[in-house]
Protein backbone atom coordinates (compact mmCIF):
# COMPACT_ATOMS: atom_id res chain seq x y z
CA UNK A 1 -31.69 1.11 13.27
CA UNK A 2 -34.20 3.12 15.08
CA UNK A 3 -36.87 1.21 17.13
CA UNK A 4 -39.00 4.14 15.65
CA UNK A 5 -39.43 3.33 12.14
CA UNK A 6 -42.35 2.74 10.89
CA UNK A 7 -43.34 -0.85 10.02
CA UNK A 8 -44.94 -0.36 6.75
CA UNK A 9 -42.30 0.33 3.94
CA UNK A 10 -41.77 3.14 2.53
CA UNK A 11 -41.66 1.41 -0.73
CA UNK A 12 -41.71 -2.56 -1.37
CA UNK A 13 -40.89 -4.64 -4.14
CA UNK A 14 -42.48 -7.91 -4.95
CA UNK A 15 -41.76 -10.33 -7.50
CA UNK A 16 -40.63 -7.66 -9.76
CA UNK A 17 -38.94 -9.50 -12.66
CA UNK A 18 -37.98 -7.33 -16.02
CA UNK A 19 -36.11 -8.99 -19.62
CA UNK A 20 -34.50 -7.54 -22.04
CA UNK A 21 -33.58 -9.08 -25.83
CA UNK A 22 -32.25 -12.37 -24.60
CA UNK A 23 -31.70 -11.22 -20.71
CA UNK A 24 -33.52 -12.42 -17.84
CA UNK A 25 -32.10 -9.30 -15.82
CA UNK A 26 -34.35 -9.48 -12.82
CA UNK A 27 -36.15 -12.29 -11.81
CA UNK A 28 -38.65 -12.47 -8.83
CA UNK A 29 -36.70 -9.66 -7.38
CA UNK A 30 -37.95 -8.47 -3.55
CA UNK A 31 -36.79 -5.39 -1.52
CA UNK A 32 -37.79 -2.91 1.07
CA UNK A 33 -36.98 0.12 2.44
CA UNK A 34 -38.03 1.69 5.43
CA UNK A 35 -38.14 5.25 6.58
CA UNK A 36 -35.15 6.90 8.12
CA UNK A 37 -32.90 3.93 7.34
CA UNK A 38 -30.33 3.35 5.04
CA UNK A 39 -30.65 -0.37 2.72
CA UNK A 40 -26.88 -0.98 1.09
CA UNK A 41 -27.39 -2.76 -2.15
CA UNK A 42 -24.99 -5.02 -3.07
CA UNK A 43 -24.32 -7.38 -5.80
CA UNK A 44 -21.31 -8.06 -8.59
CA UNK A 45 -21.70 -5.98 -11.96
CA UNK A 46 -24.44 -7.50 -13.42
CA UNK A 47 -26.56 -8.56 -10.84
CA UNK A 48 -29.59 -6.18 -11.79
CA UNK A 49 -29.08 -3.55 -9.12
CA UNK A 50 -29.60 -0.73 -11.36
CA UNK A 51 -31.85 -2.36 -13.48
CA UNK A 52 -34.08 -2.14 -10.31
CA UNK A 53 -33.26 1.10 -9.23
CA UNK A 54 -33.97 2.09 -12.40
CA UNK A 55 -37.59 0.37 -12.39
CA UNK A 56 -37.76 2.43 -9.05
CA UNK A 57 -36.81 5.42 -10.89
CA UNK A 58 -39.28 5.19 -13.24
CA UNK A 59 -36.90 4.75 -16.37
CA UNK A 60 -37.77 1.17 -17.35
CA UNK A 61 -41.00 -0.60 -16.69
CA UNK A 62 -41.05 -3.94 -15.14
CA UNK A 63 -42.77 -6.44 -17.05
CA UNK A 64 -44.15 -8.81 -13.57
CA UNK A 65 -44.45 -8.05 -10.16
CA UNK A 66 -45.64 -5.11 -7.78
CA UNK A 67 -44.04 -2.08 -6.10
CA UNK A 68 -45.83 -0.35 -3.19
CA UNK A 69 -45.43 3.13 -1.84
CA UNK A 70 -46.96 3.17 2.02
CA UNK A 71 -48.46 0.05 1.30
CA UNK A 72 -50.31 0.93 -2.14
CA UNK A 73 -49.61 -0.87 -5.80
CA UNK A 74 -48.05 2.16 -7.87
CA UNK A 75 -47.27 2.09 -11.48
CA UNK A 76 -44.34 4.12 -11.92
CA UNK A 77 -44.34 5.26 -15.35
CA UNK A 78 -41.59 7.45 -16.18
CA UNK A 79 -38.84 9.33 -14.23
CA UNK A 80 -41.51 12.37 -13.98
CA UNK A 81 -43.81 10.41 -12.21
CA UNK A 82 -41.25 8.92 -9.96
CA UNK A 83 -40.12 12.36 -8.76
CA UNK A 84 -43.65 13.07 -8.58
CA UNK A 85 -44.19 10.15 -5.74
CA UNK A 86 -41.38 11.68 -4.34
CA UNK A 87 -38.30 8.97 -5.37
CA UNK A 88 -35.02 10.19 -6.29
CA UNK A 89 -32.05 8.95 -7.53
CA UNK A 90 -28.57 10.23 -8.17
CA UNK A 91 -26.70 8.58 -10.61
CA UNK A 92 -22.57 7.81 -10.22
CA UNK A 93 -22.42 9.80 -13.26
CA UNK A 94 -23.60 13.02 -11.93
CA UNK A 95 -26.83 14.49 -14.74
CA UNK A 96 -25.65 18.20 -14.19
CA UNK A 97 -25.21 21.29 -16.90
CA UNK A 98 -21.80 22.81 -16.04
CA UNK A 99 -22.90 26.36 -17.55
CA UNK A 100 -25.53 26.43 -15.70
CA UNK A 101 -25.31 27.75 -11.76
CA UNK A 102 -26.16 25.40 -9.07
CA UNK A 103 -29.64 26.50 -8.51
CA UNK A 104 -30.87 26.74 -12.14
CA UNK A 105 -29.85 22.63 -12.06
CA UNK A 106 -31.73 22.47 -9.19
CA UNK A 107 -35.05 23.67 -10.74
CA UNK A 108 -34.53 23.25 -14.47
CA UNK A 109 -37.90 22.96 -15.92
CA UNK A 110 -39.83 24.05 -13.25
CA UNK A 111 -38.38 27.15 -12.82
CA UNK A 112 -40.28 30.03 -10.60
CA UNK A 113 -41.49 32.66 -12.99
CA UNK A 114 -42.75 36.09 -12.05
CA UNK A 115 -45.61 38.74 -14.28
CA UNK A 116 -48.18 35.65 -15.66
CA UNK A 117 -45.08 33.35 -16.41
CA UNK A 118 -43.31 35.24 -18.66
CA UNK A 119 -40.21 36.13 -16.54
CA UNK A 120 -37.79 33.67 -15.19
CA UNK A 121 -37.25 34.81 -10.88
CA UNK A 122 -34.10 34.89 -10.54
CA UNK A 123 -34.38 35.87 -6.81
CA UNK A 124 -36.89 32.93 -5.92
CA UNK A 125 -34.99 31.00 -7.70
CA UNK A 126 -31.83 31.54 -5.48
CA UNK A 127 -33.61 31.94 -2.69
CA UNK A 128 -35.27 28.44 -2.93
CA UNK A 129 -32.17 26.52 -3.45
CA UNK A 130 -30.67 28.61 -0.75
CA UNK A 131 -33.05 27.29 1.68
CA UNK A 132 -32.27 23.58 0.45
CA UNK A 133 -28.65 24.03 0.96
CA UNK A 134 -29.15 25.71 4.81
CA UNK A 135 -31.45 22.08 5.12
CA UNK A 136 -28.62 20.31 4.68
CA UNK A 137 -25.71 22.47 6.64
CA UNK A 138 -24.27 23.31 2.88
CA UNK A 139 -22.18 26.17 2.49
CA UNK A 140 -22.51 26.79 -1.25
CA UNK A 141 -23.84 29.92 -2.66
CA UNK A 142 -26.69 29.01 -4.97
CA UNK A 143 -25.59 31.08 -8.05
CA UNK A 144 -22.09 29.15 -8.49
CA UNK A 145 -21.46 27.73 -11.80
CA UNK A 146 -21.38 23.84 -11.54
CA UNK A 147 -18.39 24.28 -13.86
CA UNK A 148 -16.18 25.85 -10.55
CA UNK A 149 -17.32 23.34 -7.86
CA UNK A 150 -15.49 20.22 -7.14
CA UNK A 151 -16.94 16.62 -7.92
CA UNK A 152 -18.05 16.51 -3.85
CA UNK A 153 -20.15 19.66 -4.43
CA UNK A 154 -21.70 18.76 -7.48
CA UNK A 155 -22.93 15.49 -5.93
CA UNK A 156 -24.47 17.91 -3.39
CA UNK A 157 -26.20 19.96 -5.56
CA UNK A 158 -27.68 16.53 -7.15
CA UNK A 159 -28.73 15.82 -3.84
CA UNK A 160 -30.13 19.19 -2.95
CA UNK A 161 -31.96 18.57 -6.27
CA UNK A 162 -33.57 15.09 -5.36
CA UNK A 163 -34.81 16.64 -2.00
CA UNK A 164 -36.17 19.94 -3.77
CA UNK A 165 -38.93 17.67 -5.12
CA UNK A 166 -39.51 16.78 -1.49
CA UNK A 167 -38.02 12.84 -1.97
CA UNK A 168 -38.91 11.04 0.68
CA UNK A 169 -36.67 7.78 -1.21
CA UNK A 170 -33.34 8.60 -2.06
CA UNK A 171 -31.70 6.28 -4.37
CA UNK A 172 -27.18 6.98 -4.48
CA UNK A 173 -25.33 4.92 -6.77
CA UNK A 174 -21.86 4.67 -6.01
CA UNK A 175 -21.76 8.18 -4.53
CA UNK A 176 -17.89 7.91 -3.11
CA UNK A 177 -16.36 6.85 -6.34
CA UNK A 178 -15.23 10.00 -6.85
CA UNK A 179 -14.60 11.76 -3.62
CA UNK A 180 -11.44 11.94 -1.03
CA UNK A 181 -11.75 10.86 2.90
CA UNK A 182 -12.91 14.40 3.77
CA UNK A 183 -15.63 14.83 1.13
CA UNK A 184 -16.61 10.71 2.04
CA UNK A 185 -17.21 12.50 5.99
CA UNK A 186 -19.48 15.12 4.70
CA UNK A 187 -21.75 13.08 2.76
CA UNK A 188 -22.01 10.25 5.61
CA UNK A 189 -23.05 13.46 7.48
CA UNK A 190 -25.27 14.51 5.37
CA UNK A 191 -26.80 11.45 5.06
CA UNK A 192 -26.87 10.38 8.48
CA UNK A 193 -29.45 14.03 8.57
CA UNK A 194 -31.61 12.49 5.84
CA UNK A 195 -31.51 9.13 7.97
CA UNK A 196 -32.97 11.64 11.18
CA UNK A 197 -35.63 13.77 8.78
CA UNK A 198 -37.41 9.97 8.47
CA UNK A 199 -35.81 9.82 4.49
CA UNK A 200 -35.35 6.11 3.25
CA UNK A 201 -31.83 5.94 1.11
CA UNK A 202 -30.97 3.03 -0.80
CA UNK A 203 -27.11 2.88 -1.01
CA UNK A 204 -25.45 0.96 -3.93
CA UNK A 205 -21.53 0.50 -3.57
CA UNK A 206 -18.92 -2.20 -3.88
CA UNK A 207 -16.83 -0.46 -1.42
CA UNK A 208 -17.22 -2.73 2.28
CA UNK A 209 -15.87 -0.52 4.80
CA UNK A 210 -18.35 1.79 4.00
CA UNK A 211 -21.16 -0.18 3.97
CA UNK A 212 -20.36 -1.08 7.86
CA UNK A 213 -20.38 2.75 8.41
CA UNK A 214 -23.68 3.76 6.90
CA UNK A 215 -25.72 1.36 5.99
CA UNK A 216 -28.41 -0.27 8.69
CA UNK A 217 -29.67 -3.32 6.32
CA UNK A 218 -27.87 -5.16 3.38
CA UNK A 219 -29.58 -6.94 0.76
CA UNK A 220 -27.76 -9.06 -1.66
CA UNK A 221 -28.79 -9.92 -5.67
CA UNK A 222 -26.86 -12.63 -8.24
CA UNK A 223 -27.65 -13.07 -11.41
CA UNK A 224 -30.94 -10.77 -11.04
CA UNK A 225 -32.68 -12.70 -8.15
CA UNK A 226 -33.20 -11.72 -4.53
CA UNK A 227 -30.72 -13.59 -2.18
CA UNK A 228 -30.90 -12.13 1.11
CA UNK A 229 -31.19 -9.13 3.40
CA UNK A 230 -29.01 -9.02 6.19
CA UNK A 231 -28.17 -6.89 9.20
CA UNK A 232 -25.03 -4.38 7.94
CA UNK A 233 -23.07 -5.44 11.14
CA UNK A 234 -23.09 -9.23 8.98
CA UNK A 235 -19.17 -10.40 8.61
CA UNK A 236 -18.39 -9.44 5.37
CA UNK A 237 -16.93 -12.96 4.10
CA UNK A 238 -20.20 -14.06 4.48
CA UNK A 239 -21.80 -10.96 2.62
CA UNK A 240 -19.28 -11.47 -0.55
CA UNK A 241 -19.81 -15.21 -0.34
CA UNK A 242 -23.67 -14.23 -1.13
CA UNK A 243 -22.37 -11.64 -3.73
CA UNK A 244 -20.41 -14.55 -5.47
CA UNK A 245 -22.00 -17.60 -4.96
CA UNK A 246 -18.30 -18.81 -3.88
CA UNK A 247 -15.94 -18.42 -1.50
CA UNK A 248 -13.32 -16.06 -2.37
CA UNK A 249 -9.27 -17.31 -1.38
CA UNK A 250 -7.61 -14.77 -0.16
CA UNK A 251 -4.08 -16.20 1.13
CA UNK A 252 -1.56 -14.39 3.18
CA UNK A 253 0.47 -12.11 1.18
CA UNK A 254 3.78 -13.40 0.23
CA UNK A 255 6.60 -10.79 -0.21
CA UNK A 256 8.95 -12.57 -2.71
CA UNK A 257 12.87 -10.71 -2.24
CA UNK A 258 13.40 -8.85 -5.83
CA UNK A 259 16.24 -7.28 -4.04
CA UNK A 260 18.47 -8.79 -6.45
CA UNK A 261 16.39 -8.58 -9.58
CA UNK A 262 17.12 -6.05 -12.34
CA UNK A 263 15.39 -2.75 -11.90
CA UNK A 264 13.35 -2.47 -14.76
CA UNK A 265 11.93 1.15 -13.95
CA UNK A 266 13.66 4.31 -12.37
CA UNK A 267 12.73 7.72 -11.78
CA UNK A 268 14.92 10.30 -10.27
CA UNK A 269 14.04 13.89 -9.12
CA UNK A 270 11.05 14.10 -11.47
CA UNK A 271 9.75 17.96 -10.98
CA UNK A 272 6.53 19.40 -12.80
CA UNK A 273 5.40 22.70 -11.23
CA UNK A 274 4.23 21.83 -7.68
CA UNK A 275 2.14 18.49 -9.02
CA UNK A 276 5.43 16.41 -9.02
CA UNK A 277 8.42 17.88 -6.19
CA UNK A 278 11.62 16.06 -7.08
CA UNK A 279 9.99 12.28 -7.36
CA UNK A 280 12.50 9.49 -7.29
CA UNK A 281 11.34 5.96 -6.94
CA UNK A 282 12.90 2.44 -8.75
CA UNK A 283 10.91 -0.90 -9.51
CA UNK A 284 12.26 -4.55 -9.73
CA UNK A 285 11.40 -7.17 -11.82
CA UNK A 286 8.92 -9.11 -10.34
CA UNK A 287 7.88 -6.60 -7.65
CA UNK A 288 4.53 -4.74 -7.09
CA UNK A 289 5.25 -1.02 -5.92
CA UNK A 290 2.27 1.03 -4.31
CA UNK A 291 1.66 4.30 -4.11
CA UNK A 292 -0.87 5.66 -1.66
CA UNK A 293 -1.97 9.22 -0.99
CA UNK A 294 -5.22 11.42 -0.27
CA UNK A 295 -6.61 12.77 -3.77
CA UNK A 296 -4.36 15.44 -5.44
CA UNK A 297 -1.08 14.69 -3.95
CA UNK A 298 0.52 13.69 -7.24
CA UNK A 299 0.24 10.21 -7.98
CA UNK A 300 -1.39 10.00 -10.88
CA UNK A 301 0.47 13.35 -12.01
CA UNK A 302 3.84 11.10 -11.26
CA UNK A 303 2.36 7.94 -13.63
CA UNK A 304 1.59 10.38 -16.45
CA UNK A 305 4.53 11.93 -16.36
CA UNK A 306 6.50 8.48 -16.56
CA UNK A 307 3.84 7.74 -19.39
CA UNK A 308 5.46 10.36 -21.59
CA UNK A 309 1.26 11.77 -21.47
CA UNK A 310 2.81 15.09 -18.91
CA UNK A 311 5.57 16.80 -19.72
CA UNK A 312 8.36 17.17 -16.82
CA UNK A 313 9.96 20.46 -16.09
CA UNK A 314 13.14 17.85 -14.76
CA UNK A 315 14.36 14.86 -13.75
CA UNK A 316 15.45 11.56 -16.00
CA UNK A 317 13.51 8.00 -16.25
CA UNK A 318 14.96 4.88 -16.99
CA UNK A 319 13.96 1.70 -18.04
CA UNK A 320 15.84 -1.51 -17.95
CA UNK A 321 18.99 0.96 -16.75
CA UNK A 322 19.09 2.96 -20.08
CA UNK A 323 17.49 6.56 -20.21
CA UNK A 324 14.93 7.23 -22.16
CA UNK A 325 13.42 10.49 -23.83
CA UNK A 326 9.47 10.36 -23.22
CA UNK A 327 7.51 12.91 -24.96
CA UNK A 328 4.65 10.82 -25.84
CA UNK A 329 2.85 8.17 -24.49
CA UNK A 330 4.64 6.50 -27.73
CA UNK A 331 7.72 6.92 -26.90
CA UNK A 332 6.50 5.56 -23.74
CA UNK A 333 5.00 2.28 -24.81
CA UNK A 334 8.28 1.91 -27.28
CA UNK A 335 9.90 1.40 -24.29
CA UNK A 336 7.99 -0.84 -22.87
CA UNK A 337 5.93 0.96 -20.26
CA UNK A 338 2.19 0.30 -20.27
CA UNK A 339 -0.43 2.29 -18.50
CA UNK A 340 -3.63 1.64 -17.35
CA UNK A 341 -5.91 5.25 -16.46
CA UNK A 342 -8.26 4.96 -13.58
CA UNK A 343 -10.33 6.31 -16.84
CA UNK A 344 -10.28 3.16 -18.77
CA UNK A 345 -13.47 3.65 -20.39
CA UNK A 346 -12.10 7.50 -22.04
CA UNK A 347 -8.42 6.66 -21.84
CA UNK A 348 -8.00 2.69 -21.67
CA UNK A 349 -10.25 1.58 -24.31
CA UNK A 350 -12.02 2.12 -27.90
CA UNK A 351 -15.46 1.44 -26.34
CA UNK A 352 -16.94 1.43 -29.50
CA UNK A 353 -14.65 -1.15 -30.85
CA UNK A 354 -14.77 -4.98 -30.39
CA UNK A 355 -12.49 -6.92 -27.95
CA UNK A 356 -10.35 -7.63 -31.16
CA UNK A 357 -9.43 -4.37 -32.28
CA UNK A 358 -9.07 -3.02 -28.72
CA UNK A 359 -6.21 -5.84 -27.70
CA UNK A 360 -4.56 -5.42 -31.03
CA UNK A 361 -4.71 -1.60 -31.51
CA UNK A 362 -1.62 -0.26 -30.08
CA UNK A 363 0.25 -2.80 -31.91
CA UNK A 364 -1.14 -2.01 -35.22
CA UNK A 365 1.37 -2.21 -37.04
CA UNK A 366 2.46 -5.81 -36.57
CA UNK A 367 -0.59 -7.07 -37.98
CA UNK A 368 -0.30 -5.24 -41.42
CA UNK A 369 0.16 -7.23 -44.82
CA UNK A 370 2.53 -4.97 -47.08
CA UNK A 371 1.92 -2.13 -44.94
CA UNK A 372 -1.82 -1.76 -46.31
CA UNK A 373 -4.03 -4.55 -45.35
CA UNK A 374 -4.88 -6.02 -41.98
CA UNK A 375 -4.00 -9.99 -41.84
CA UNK A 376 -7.29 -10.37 -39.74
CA UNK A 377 -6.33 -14.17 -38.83
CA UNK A 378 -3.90 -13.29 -36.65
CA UNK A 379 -5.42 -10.51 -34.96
CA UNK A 380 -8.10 -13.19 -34.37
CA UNK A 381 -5.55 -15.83 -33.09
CA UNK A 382 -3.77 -13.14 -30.57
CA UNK A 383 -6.87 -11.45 -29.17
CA UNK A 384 -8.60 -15.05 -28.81
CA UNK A 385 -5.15 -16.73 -27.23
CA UNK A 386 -5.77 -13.50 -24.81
CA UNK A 387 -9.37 -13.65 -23.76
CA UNK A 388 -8.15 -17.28 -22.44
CA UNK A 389 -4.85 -16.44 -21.07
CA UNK A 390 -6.63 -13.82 -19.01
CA UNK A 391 -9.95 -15.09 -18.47
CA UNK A 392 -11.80 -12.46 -20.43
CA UNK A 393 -15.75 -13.26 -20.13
CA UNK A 394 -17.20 -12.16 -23.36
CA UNK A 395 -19.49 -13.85 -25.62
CA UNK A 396 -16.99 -13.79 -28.60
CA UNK A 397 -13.80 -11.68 -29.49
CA UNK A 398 -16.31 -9.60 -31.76
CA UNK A 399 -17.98 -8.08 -28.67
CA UNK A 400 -18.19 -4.28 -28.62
CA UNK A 401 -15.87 -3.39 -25.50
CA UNK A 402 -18.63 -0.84 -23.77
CA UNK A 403 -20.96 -3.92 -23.47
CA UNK A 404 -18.33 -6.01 -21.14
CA UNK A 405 -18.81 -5.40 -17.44
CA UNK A 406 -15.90 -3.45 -15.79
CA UNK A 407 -13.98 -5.89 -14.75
CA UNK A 408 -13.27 -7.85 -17.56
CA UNK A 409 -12.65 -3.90 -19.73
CA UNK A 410 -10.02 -3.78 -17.54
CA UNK A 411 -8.36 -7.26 -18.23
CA UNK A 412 -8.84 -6.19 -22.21
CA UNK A 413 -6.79 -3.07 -21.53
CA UNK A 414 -4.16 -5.24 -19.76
CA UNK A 415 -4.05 -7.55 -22.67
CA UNK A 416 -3.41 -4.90 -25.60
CA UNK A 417 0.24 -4.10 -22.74
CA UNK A 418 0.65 -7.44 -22.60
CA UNK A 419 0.49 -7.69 -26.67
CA UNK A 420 2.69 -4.89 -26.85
CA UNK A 421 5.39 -6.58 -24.93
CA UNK A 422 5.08 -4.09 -21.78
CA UNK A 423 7.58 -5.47 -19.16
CA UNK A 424 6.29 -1.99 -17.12
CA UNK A 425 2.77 -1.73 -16.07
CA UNK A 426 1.27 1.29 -14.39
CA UNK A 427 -2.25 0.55 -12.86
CA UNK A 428 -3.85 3.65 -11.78
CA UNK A 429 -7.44 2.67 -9.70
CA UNK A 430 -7.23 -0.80 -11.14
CA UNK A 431 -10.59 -1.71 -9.86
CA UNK A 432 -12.44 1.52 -9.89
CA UNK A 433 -15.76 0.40 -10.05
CA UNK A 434 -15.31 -2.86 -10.11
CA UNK A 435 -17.20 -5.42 -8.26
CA UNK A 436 -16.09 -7.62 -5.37
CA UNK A 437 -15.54 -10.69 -7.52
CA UNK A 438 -14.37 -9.08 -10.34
CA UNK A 439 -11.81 -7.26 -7.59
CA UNK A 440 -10.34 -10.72 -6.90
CA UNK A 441 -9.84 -11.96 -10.08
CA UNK A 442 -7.57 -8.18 -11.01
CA UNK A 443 -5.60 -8.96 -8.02
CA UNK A 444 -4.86 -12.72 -8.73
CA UNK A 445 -4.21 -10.90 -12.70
CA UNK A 446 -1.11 -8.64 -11.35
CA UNK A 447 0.02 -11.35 -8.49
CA UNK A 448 0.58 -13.53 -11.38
CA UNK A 449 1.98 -11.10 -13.76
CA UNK A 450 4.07 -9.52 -11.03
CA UNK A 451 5.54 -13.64 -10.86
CA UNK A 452 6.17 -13.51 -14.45
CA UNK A 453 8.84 -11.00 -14.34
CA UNK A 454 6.89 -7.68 -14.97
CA UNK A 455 7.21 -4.79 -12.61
CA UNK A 456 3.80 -3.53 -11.26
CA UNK A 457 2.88 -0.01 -10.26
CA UNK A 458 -0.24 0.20 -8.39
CA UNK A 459 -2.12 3.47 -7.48
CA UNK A 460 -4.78 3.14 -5.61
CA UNK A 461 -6.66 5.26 -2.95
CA UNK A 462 -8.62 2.14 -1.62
CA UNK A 463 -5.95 1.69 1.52
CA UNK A 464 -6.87 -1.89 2.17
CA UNK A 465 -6.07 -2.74 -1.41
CA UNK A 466 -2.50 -0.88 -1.57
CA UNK A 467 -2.09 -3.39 1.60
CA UNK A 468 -3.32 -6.14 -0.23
CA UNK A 469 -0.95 -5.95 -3.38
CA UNK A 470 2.19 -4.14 -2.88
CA UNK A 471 5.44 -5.38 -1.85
CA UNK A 472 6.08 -1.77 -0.95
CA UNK A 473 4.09 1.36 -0.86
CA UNK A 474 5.32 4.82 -1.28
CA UNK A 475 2.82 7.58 -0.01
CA UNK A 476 2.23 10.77 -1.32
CA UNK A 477 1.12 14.37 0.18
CA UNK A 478 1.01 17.43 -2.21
CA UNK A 479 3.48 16.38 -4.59
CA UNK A 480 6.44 14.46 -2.82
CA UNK A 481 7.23 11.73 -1.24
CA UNK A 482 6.96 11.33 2.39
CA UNK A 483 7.70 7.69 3.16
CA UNK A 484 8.27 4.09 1.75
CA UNK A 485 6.96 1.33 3.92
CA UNK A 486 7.88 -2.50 3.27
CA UNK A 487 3.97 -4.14 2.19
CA UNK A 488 4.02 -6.57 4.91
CA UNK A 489 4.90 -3.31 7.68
CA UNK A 490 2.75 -1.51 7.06
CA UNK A 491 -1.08 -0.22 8.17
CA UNK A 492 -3.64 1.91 7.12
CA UNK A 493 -3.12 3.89 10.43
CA UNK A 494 0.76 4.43 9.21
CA UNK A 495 0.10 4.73 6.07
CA UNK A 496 -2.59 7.67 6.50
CA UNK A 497 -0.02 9.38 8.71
CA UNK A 498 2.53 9.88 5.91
CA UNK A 499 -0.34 11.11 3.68
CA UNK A 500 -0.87 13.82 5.85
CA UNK A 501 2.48 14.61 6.37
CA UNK A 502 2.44 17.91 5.13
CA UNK A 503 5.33 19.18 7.53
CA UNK A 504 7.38 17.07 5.13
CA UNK A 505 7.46 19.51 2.56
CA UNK A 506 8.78 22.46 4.32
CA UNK A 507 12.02 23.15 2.26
């Protein structure tokens, strides 16, 4: 950090504690941020880090406590105000209007107007936003539709938005969940030019690599109280023992030999336009199979497609060593393939249903009493014999899915597979955010299912994790294959090499 900064906070928290209906969520909370640095906030789901950053943002009110801007008590009242004192925040789920062009988001509401206010000025408009992207080294023409720009440059535009009110605190919550390696580069860079202009950005993610690369302070929170604030060079064990209050094992990987075990999935020469270029891969029983790849090369186009969700223009899948026609996910799960989206929350689960229905649903039919009537004691007696089996934290069986934390949505989807007797799982982005301790119980969740016989897919584009879990990774790069590495061989170094392998696919 910069022996320059100033030594009075740009804004300080003290004490700040905030409840909700039964729910201490923060509780004598403290934090600081300086200007021109960059304060990682860490903490498992649940933790209160956006219940603060949203105090800071002026969408709740904290009930105790004081927060200081430059050194003086402020009240912030309501997300107006906060943009007013010159905070801003962009959300992981990006507050955009797709119809609308990029500089119209920029300055909706307080649009430039022309002839006493009664004309909107278009040409300020532009012009305004223009000079906010040329800030920032942007190369994005102001009158784009948010609807054509990628994920990366609509996160820009929400930043060009929180500066256009002059924010001199920028809040980002999980800004790379979204974005590929390249897009990752340009917002570090971007950032790293906030960090020089004397801008104070607190950074929330559960990703640790970059933390190391951006951030100059870390402070930890548990359970909605203050822990500790570290230098970002701190060892990370130490970092995610604060996190968890625990020490997290992490063994040595141990590569069991499913040589000889049955292949339970098979795909060969899969085609589908140039998403999927003649795709053949197998699975064993027992065996965790990676894929790895930059964003678009096809993975998740491939898992779909064996899903029954895509159709395929060719190619044949098997299961268990007999083909199998899938034109629906149906047909899909009839065979015993399960998949989990890296969308669980639009694709994975009923959010608006309880843990009961959602572990029971695809299964329906087993739990009907002369076809008609739901025999609710045994949906009760499978979903609870679940929640234990796979460690589900949830108040009751009753709760309404959306209000679980992300972790334990994901072990709910796994359980309505395991329910249905999947012997295949697909796991696209199983811990897509998903916090650190959360992380380790989904891995120690497919290690063991992998040991019960099931054969495990695992996309992921977090490299250290494909290296963590898979007995063997395939990698990816714009639609084929371009290498298969034994789990215990391989490195991010090699495995980034075949991603980029486009030279591969000169046929």
């Amino acid at each position: 950090m910069s022996s320059s900064l100033a030594q009075v906070p740009v804004i300080e928290v003290r004490n700040l504690s905030k409840s909700f209906p039964g729910v201490k969520a923060l509780d004598h909370v403290r934090f600081d941020l300086l200007a021109g640095e960059v304060h990682a906030l860490m903490g498992e789901n649940g933790a209160g880090k956006s219940t603060l950053m949203k105090i800071l943002a002026g969408v709740y009110r904290m009930d105790g406590g004081e927060v200081l801007l430059d050194g003086q008590p402020v009240d912030i009242q309501s997300p107006a105000h906060a943009q007013a004192l010159a905070i801003g925040i962009i959300h992981q789920e990006l507050h955009l209007m797709p119809h609308l062009t990029a500089a119209q988001n920029m300055f909706i509401g307080r649009e430039p107007r022309r002839l006493a206010g009664c004309l909107l000025d278009e040409a300020r408009l532009n012009a305004e936003a223009l000079a906010v992207f040329e800030r920032l080294n942007l190369q994005l023409d102001p009158q784009t539709r948010i609807s054509d720009l990628t994920v990366a440059k609509q996160q820009m535009v929400e930043i060009a938005k929180a500066l256009s009110f002059k924010s001199r605190v920028l809040i980002m919550d999980e800004p790379t969940a979204a974005l590929n390696n390249a897009e990752i580069a340009e917002l570090f860079r971007i950032i790293r030019q906030l960090k020089s202009e004397g801008v104070g950005i607190v950074y929330i993610s559960h990703k640790m690599d970059e933390i190391q690369q951006i951030a100059d302070r870390v402070t930890v929170m548990r359970d909605g109280s203050y822990i500790d604030t570290v230098p970002a060079h701190t060892p990370m064990a130490r970092i995610i023992a604060m996190m968890v209050g625990r020490h997290l094992e992490v063994s040595d990987k141990h590569i069991p030999d499913t040589a000889a075990n049955e292949v339970l999935l098979e795909a060969r020469g899969l085609n589908r336009g140039r998403a999927i270029r003649d795709v053949s891969f197998s699975v064993r029983r027992g065996e965790i199979l990676g894929f790895a790849g930059l964003m678009g090369a096809g993975r998740t186009e491939v898992a779909r497609a064996v899903f029954g969700a895509d159709a395929i223009d060719s190619g044949e899948v098997f299961v268990a060593g007999k083909p199998v026609r899938l034109r629906s996910p149906r047909d899909a799960v009839d065979a015993g393939i399960g998949y989990l989206s890296e969308d669980r929350k639009h694709f994975g689960l009923a959010t608006g249903m309880d843990v009961a229905a959602n572990i029971t649903l695809p299964s329906l039919s087993r739990w009907l009493r002369w076809g008609v009537f739901l025999n609710q004691t045994a949906i009760s007696r499978v979903a609870a014999s679940m929640v234990e089996k796979l460690r589900i934290k949830t108040p009751s069986i009753y709760q309404v899915s959306r209000l679980l934390s992300g972790g334990n949505q994901q072990k709910v989807v796994v359980a309505k597979w395991l329910v249905q007797d999947c012997e295949v799982l697909i796991f696209d982005e199983p811990t897509r955010g998903i916090d650190i301790g959360a992380k380790s119980e989904i891995y120690k969740l497919l290690n063991e299912l992998a040991a019960q016989g099931r054969a495990i897919v695992v996309i992921s584009s977090e490299l250290p994790e494909v290296l963590l879990l898979s007995h063997r990774i395939l990698v990816m790069c714009e639609g084929r294959i371009t290498g298969e590495v034994r789990g215990d061989a391989a490195t991010q170094e090699s495995l980034m090499e075949l991603a980029t392998r486009r030279e591969a696919l000169a046929a």
